[in-house]
Protein backbone atom coordinates (compact mmCIF):
# COMPACT_ATOMS: atom_id res chain seq x y z
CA UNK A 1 14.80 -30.87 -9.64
CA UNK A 2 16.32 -27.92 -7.41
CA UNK A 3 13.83 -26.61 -5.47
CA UNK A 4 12.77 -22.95 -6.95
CA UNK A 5 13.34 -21.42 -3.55
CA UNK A 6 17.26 -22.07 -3.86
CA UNK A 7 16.90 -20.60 -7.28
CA UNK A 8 15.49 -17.30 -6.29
CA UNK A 9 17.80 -14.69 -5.25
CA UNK A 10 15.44 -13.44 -2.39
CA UNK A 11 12.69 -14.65 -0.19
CA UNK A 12 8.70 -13.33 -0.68
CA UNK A 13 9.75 -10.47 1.81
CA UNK A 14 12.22 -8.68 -0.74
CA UNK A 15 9.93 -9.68 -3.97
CA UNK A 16 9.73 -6.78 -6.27
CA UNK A 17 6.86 -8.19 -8.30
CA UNK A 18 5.58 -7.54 -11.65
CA UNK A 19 2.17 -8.58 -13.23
CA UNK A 20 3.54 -10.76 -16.34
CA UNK A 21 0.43 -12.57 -18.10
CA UNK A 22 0.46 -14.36 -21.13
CA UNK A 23 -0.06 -17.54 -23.24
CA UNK A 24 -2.63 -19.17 -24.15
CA UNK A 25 -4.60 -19.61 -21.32
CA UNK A 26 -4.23 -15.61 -21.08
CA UNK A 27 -5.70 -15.29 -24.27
CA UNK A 28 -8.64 -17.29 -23.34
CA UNK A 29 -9.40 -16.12 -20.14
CA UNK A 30 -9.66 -12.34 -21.83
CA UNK A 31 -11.95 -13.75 -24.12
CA UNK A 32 -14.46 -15.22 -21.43
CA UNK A 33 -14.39 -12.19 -19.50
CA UNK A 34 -14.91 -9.23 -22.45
CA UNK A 35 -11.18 -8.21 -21.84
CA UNK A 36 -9.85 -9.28 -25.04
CA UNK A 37 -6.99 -6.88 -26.89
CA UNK A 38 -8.71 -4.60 -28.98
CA UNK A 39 -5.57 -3.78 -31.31
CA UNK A 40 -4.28 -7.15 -33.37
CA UNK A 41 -0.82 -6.09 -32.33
CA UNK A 42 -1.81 -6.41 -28.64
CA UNK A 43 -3.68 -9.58 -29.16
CA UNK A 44 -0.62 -11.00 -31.46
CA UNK A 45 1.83 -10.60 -28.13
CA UNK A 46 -0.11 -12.13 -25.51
CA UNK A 47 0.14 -15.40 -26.98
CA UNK A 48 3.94 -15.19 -27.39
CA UNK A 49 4.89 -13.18 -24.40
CA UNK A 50 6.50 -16.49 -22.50
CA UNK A 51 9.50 -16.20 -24.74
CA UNK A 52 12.58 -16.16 -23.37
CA UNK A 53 13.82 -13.17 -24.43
CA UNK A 54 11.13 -10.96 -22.56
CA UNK A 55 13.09 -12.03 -19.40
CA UNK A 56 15.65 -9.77 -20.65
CA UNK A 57 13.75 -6.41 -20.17
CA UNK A 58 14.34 -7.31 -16.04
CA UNK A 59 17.95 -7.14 -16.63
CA UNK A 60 19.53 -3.69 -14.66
CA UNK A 61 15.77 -3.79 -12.71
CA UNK A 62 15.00 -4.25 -9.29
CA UNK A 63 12.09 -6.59 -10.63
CA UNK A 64 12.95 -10.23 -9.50
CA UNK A 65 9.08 -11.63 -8.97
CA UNK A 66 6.98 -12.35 -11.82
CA UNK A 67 3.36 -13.03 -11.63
CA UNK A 68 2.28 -15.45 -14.26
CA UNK A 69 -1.02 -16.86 -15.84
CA UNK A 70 -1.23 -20.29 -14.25
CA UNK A 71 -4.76 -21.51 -13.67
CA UNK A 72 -8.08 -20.41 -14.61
CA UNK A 73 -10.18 -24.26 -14.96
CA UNK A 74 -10.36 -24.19 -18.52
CA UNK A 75 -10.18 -27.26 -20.86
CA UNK A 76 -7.08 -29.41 -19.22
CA UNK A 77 -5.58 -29.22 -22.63
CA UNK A 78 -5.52 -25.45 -22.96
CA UNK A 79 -3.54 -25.78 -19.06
CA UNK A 80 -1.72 -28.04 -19.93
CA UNK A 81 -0.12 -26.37 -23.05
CA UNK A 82 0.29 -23.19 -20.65
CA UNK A 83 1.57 -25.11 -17.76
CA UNK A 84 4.51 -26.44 -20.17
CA UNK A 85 5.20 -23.30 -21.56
CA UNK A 86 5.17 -21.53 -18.01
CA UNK A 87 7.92 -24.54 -16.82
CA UNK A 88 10.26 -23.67 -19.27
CA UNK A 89 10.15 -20.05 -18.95
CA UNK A 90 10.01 -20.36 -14.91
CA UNK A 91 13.73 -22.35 -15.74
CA UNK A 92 14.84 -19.64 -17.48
CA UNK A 93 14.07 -17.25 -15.08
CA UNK A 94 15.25 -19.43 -12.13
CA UNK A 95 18.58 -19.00 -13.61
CA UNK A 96 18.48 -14.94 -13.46
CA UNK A 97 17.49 -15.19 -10.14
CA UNK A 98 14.14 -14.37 -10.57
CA UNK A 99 10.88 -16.11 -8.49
CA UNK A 100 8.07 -16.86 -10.58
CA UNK A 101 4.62 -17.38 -9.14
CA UNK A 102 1.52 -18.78 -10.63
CA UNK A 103 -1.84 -16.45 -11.02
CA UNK A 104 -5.16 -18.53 -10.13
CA UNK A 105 -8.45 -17.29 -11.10
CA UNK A 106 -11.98 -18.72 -9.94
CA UNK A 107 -12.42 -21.58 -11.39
CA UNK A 108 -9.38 -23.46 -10.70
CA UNK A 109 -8.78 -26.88 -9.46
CA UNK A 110 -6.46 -26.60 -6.58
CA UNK A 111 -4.64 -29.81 -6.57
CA UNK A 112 -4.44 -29.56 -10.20
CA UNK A 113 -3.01 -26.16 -10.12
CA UNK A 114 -0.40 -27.05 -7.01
CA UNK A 115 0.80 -30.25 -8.53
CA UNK A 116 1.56 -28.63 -11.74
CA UNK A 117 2.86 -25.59 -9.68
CA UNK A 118 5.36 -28.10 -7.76
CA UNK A 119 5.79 -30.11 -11.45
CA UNK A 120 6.56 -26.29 -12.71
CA UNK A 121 8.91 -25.16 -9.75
CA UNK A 122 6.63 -22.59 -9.26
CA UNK A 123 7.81 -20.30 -5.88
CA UNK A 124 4.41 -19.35 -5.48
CA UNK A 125 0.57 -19.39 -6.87
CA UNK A 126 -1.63 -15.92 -6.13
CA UNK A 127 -5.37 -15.98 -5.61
CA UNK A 128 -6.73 -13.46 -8.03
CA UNK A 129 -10.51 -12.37 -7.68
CA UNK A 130 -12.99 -13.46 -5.61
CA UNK A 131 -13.30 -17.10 -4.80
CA UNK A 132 -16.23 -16.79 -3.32
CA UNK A 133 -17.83 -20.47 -4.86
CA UNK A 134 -14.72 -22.37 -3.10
CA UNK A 135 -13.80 -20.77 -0.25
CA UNK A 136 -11.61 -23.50 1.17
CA UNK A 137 -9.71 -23.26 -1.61
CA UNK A 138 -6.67 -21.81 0.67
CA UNK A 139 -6.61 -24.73 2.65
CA UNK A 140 -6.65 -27.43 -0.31
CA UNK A 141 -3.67 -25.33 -1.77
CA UNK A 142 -1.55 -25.57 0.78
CA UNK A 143 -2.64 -29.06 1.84
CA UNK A 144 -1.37 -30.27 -1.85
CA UNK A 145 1.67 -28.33 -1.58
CA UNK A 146 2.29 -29.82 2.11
CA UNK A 147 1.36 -33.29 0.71
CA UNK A 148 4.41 -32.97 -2.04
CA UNK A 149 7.14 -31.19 0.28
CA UNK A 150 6.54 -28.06 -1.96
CA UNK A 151 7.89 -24.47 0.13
CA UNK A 152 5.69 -22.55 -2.82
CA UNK A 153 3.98 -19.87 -0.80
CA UNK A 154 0.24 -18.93 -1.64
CA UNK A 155 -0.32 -15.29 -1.49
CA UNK A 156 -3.85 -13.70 -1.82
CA UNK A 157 -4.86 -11.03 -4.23
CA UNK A 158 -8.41 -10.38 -4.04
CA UNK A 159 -10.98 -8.59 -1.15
CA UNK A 160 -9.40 -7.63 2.20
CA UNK A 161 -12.37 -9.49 4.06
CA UNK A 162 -10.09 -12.75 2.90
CA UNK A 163 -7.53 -11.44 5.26
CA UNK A 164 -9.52 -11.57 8.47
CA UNK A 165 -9.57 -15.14 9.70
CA UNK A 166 -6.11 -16.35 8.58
CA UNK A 167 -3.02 -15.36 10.08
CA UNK A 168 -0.37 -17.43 7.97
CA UNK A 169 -0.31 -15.53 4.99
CA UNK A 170 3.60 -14.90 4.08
CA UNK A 171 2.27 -11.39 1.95
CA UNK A 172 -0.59 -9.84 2.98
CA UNK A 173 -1.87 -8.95 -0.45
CA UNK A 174 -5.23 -7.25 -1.75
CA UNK A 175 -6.62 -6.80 -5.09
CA UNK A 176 -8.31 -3.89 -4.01
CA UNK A 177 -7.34 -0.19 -4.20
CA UNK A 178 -7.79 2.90 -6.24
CA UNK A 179 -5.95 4.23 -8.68
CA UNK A 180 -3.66 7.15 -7.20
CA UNK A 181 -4.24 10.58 -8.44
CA UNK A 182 -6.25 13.71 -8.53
CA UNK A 183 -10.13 12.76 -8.97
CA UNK A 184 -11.87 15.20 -11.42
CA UNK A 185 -15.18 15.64 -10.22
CA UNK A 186 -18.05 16.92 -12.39
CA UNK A 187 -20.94 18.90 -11.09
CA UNK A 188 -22.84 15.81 -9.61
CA UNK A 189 -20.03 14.87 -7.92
CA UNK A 190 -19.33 17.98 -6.25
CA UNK A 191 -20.99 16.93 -2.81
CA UNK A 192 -17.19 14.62 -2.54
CA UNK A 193 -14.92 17.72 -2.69
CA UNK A 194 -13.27 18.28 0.41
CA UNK A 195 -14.63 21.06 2.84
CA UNK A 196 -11.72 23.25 2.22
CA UNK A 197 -11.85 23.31 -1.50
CA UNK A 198 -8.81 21.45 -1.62
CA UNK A 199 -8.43 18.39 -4.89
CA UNK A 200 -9.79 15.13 -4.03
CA UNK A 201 -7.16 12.90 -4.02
CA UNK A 202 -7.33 8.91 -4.43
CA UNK A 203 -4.30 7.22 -2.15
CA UNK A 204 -3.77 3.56 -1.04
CA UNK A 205 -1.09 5.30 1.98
CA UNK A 206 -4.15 4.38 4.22
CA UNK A 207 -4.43 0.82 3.31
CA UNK A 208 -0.98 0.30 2.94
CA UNK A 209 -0.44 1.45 6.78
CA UNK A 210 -3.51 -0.90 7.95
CA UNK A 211 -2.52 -3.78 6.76
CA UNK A 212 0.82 -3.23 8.08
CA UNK A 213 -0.19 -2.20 11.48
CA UNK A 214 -2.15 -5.29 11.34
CA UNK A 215 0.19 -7.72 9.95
CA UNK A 216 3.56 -6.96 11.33
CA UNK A 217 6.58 -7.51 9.22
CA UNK A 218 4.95 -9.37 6.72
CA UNK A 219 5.18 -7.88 3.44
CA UNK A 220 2.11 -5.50 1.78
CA UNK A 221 1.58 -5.85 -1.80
CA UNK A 222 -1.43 -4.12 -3.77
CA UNK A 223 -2.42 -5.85 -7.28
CA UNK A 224 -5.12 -3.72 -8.39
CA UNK A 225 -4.20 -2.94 -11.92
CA UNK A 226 -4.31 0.68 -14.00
CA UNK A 227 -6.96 1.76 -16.51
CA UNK A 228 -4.91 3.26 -19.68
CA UNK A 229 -1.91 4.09 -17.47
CA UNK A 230 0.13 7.46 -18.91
CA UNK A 231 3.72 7.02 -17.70
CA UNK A 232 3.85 9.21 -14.86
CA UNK A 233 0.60 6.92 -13.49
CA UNK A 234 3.21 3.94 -13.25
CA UNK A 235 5.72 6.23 -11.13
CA UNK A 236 2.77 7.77 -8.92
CA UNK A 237 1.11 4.08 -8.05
CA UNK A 238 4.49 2.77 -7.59
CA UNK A 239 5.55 5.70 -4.75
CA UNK A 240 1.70 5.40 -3.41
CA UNK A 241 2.32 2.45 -2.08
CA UNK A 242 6.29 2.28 -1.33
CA UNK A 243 6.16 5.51 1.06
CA UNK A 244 3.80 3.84 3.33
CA UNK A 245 5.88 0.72 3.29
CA UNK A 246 4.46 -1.72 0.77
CA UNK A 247 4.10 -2.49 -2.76
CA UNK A 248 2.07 -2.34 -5.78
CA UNK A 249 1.97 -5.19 -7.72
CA UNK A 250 3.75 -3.59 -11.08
CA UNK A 251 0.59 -4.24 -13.91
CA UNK A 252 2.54 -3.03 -17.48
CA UNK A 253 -0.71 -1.72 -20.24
CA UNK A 254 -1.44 -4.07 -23.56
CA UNK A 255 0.03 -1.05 -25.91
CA UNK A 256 3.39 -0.81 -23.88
CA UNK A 257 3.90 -4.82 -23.40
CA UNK A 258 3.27 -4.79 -27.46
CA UNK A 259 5.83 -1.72 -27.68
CA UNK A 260 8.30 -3.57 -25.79
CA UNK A 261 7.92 -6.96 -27.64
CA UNK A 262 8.60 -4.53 -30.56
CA UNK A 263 11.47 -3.03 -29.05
CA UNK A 264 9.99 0.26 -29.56
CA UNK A 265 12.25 3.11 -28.30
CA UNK A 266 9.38 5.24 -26.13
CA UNK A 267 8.36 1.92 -24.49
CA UNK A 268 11.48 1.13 -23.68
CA UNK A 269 12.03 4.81 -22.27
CA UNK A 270 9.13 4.38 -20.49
CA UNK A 271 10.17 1.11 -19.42
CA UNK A 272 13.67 2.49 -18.27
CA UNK A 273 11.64 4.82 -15.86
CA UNK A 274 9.43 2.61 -14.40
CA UNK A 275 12.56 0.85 -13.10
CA UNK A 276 14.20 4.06 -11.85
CA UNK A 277 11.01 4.15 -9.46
CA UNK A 278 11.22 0.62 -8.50
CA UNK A 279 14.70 1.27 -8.11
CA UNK A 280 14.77 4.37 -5.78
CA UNK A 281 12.49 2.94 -2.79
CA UNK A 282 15.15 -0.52 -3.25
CA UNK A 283 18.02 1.22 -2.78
CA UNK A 284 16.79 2.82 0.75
CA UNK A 285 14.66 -0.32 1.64
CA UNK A 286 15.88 0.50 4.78
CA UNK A 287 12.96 3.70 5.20
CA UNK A 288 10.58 0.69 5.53
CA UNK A 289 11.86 -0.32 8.58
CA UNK A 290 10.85 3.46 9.91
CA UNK A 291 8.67 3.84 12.83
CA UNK A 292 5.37 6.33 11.90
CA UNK A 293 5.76 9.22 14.13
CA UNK A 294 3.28 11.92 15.03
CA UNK A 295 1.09 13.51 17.62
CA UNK A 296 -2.05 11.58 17.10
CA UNK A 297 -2.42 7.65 18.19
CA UNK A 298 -5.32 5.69 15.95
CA UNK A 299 -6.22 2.51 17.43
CA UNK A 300 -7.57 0.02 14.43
CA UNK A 301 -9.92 -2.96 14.49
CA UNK A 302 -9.74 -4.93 11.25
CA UNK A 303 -12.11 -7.58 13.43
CA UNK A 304 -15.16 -4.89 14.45
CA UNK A 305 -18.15 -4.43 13.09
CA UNK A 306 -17.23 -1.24 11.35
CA UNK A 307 -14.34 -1.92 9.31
CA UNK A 308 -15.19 0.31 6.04
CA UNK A 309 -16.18 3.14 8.38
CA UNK A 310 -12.47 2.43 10.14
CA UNK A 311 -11.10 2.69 6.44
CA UNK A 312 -12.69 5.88 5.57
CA UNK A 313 -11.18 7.36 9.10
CA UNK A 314 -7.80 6.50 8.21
CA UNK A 315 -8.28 7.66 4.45
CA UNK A 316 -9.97 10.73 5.44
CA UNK A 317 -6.92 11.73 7.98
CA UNK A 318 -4.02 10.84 5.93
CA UNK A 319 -5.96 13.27 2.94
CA UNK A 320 -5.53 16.27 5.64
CA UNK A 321 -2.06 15.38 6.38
CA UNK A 322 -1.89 14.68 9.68
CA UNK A 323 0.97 12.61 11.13
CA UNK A 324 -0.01 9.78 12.54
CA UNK A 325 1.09 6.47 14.73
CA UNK A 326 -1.72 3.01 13.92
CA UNK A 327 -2.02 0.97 17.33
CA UNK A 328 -3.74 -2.33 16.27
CA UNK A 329 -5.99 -3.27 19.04
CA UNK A 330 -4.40 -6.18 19.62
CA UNK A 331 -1.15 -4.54 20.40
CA UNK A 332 -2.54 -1.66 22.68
CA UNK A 333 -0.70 -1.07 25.76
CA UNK A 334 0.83 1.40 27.90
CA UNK A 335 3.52 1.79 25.78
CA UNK A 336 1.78 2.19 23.04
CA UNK A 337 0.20 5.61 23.91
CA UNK A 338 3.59 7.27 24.94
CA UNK A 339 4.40 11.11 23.72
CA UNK A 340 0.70 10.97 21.94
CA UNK A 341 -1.12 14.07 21.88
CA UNK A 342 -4.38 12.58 21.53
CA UNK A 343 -5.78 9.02 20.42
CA UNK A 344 -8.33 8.00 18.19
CA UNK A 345 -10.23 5.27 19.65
CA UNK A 346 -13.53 5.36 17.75
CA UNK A 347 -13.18 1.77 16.79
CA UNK A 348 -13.44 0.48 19.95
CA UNK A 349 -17.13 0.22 20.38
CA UNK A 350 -17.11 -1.05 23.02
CA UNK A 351 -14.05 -0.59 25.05
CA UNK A 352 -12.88 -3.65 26.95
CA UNK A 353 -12.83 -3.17 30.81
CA UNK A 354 -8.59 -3.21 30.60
CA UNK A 355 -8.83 -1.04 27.92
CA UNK A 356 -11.21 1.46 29.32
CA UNK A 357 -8.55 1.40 32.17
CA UNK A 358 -5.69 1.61 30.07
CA UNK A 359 -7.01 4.99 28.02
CA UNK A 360 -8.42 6.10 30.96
CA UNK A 361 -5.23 6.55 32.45
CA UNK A 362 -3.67 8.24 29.74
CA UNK A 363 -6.36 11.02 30.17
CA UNK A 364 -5.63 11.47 33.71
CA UNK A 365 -2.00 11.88 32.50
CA UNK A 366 -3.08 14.85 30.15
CA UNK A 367 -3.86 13.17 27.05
CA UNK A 368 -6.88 13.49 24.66
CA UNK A 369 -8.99 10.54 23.96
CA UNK A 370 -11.77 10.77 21.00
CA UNK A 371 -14.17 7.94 21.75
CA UNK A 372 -17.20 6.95 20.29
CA UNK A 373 -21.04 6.87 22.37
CA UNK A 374 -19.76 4.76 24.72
CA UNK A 375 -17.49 7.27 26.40
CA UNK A 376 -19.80 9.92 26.57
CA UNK A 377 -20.72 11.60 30.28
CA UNK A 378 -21.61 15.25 29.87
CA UNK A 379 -24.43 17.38 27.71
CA UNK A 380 -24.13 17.11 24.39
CA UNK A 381 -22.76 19.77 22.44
CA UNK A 382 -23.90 21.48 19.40
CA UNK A 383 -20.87 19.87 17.41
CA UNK A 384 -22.09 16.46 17.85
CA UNK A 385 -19.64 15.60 20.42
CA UNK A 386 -19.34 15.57 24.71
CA UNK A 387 -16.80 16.38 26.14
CA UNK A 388 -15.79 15.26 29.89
CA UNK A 389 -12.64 16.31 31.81
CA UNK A 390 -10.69 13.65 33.43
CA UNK A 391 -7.85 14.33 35.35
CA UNK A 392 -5.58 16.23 33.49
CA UNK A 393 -7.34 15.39 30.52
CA UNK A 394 -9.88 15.19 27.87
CA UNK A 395 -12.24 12.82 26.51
CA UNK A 396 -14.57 13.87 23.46
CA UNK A 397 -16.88 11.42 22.86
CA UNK A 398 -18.84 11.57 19.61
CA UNK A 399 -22.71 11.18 19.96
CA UNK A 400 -22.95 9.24 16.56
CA UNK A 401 -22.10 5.41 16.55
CA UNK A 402 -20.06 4.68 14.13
CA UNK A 403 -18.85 8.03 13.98
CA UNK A 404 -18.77 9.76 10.95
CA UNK A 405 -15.29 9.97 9.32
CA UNK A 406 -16.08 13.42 7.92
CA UNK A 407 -16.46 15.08 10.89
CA UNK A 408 -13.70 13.52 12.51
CA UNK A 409 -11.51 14.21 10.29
CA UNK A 410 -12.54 17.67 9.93
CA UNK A 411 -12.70 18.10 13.66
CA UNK A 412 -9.06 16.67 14.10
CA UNK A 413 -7.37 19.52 13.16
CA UNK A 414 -8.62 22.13 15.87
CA UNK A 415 -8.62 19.92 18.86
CA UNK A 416 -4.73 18.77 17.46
CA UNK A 417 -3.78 22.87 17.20
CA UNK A 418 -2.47 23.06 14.09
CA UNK A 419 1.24 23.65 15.92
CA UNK A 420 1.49 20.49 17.31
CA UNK A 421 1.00 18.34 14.14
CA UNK A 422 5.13 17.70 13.89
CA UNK A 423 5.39 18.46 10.17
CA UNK A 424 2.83 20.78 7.83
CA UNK A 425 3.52 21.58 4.41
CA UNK A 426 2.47 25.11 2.45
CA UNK A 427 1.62 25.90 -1.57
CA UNK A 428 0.81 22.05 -1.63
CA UNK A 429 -2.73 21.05 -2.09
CA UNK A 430 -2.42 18.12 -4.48
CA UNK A 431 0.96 16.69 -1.84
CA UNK A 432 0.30 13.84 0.41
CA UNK A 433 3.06 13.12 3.43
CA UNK A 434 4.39 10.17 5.42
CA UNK A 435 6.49 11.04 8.51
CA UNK A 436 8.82 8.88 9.81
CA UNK A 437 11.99 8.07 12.15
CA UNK A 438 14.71 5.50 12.83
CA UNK A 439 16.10 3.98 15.48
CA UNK A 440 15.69 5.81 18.57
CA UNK A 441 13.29 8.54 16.64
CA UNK A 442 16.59 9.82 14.64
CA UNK A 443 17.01 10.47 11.59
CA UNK A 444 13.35 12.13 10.80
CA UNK A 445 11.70 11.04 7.32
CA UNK A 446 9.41 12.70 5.22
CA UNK A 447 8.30 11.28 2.32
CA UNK A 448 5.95 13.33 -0.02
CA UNK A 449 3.96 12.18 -2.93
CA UNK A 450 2.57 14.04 -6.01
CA UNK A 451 -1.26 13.38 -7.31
CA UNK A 452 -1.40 16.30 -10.03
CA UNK A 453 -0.40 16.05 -13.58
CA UNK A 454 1.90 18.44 -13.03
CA UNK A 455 5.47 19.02 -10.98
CA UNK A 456 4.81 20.63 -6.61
CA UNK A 457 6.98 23.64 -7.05
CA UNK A 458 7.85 26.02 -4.37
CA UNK A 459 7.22 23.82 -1.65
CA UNK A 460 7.68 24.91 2.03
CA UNK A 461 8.12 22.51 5.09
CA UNK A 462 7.83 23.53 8.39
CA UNK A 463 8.72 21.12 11.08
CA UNK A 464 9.13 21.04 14.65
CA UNK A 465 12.18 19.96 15.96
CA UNK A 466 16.00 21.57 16.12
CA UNK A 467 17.74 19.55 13.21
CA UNK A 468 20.49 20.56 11.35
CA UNK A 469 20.66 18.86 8.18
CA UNK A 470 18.44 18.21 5.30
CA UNK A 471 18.87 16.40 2.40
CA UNK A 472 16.27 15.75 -0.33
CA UNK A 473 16.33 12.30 -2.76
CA UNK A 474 14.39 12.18 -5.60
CA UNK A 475 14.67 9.39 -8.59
CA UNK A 476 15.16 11.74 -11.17
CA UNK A 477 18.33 13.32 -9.28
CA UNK A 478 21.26 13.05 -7.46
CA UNK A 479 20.88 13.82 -3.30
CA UNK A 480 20.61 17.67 -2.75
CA UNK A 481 21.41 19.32 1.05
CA UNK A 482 18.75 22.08 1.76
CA UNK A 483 19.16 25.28 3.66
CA UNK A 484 17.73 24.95 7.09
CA UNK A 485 15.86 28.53 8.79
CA UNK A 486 15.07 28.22 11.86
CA UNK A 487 12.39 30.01 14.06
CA UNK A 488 12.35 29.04 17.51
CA UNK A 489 11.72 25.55 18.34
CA UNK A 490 10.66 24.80 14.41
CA UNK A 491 12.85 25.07 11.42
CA UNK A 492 11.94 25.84 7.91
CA UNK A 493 12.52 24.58 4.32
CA UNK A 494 12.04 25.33 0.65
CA UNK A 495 12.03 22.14 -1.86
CA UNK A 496 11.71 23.38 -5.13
CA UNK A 497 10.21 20.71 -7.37
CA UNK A 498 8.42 17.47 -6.51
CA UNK A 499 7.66 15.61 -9.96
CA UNK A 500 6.24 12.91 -8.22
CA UNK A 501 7.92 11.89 -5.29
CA UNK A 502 10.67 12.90 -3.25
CA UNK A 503 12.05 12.15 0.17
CA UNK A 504 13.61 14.94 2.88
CA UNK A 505 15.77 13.03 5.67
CA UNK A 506 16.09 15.32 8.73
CA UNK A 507 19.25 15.23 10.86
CA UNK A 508 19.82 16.57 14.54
């Protein structure tokens, strides 16, 4: 048998995966856990989907990684049937060039599932849920593989706690997320609108740009899957996740699989455009090798005691659109804290001798250090902060450990000045940004995604910095060069439309 990893026509970092369940074993598995098709049509494709000619809707797509029902410990003769079925579609699909990797659900056997994997030429199996009930089940995975020379990569797909103590995942991959968009919020819910009136919106930019800080180059994927996805959902939770660098895990809705089987002209459409997305953020993979730029420094530990308080920080401050730069803890040094304007450093509670020395210095150099408690040195203040001079400096220490991400996030802002956040947008409330550069901080990127219903129209962008080209890529049309004002040290822009993303490259 050729191994499946010569098969593939890329390794697990250029995977464009796609959630592709189906066979029996699918069938069953939405029966045990209340999931079950409610239209026959639905329920009459499931069963059938493993058919070779559903390999032809990837042709002219981007997709080449296809995540497949493997193992879920039902009766062996129910897996067995679906491992056969599975094999010969995984051949078929080999010989596109497409990976295939198996989905395993609580309940499965690992050696069971990674000898049939290996038996399957399988390039992969993904953890799905929580696995709580075996939770060695990593380590007997790969020990089968090992034992039977197999390269098939495990990648997990469930709670980002199962990140934490293992370092040799080839995808860092989470089940969790939110579904990206505008939240409507009903009276009762009106104590979660933000202070300024502005829509609440749900992003996974935050997450994305942990896990990435955290994990280096490894790839980022996100498999949480949509709740009666409209089309333009598919092409907002695609972008969500691409502009900060990673990728959601494609999951396709019952009704437009069962269009599709059908050959039904709106799913295709539909179809068609989902691949356009997927398509765009391929064709300039090369933004994902950008650097984050901006004036504030957050140093993250995915290790403290306070990790969902260190999620909400980072969620709360990409919401008010304020560039930013992650320093993993791990990684902080000298270098680290060059050109910032301030740093973030609530997470480390409590600093380290080195790196109280370390951020100490940068205050004496005339930087601005928010702490936590453990910096604090003055009378408090009525804000709920202290703040001490140092040098040339500033360090604001917040009274309240862990500190709450509300305030901070609210307080950010001010003690920024509003000037020296690099890049603000105008007429935007329901726009989310990403700012970026390349090598040597040139060209600058900003990527912008849309959370309303609705097209961004009349958008202005003001950023500082003496460039003299702009040019604006969206999927839905061709490159456009923008007319550049400028005012002193900052120039100015008008982008007219923003469906639901679009990307403005800046050149000096």
């Amino acid at each position: 048998m050729i191994p499946a990893v010569m098969l593939a026509a890329a390794g697990p970092e250029d995977w464009v995966p796609v959630r592709w369940p189906g066979g029996p074993l699918e069938v069953l598995r939405r029966s045990q856990t209340s999931t079950a098709p409610v239209d026959a049509a639905v329920g009459q494709v499931l069963p059938n989907w493993y058919h070779p000619r559903t390999l032809t809707l990837l042709e002219n797509t981007p997709v080449n990684c296809l995540l497949v029902t493997w193992s879920t410990g039902a009766e062996r003769s129910v897996e067995s049937e679906q491992w056969k079925l599975v094999a010969a579609y995984a051949r078929a699909a080999h010989q596109k060039g497409i990976a295939v990797v198996g989905l395993l659900y609580p309940g499965a056997d690992p050696d069971l599932a990674a000898a049939s994997a290996v038996d399957a030429g399988l390039d992969g199996l993904a953890l799905e849920g929580e696995f709580r009930g075996n939770p060695t089940i990593v380590t007997e995975l790969r020990r089968a593989l090992c034992a039977r020379k197999s390269s098939a990569v495990v990648i997990p797909l469930g709670s980002q706690e199962w990140l934490r103590p293992d370092s040799a995942w080839p995808i860092l991959g989470t089940g969790e997320g939110v579904a990206p968009g505008i939240r409507v919020l009903s009276e009762s819910d009106a104590a979660a609108a933000t202070p300024t009136s502005e829509p609440w919106i749900d992003s996974n930019i935050w997450l994305i740009r942990s896990l990435r800080a955290w994990g280096g180059e490894r790839p980022v994927w996100l498999g949480y899957e949509l709740a009666n996805p409209a089309e333009a959902d598919y092409a907002r939770a695609i972008a969500d996740s691409a502009v900060a660098g990673g990728r959601w895990v494609v999951s396709l809705g019952d009704e437009l699989r069962a269009g599709l089987w059908h050959e039904g002209a709106e799913a295709l459409a539909i179809w068609s455009r989902i691949a356009v997305g997927l398509s765009f953020f391929e064709q300039h993979r090369e933004w994902r090798g950008f650097a984050p730029v901006g004036p504030l420094g957050i140093i993250q530990d995915l290790t403290g005691p306070h990790r969902v308080i260190s999620g909400e920080n980072l969620n709360l401050i990409t919401r008010r659109r304020i560039p930013y730069r992650l320093i993993d803890r791990a990684r902080l040094a000298r270098a680290a804290l060059e050109g910032l304007h301030a740093v973030v450093a609530t997470d480390l509670a409590p600093p380290t001798g080195v790196e109280r020395e370390l951020l100490s210095a940068y205050v004496e150099d005339g930087g601005l250090l928010v702490a936590g408690p453990s910096w604090k040195g003055a009378a408090p203040g009525s804000t709920g902060y202290i703040l001490r001079q140092l040098g040339r400096g500033t360090i604001l220490a917040y009274t309240q450990n862990p500190t709450d991400p509300e305030a901070l996030s609210k307080d950010l802002p001010d003690l920024l000045g509003k000037e020296n956040l690099l890049v603000r947008l105008f007429n935007v409330p329901s726009v989310l940004a990403q700012v970026s550069a390349g090598p040597r901080g040139a060209p600058l990127l900003l990527q912008l995604v849309n959370y309303a219903s609705g097209p961004a129209e009349s958008i202005t962008v003001r950023v500082a910095g003496a460039y003299r080209s702009a040019r604006l890529f969206r999927p839905e049309a061709p490159p456009l060069d923008l007319k550049i004002d400028k005012s002193g040290a900052k120039i100015e822009l008008t982008i007219d439309s923003v469906a639901v993303c679009a990307a403005l490259l800046l050149e000096e």
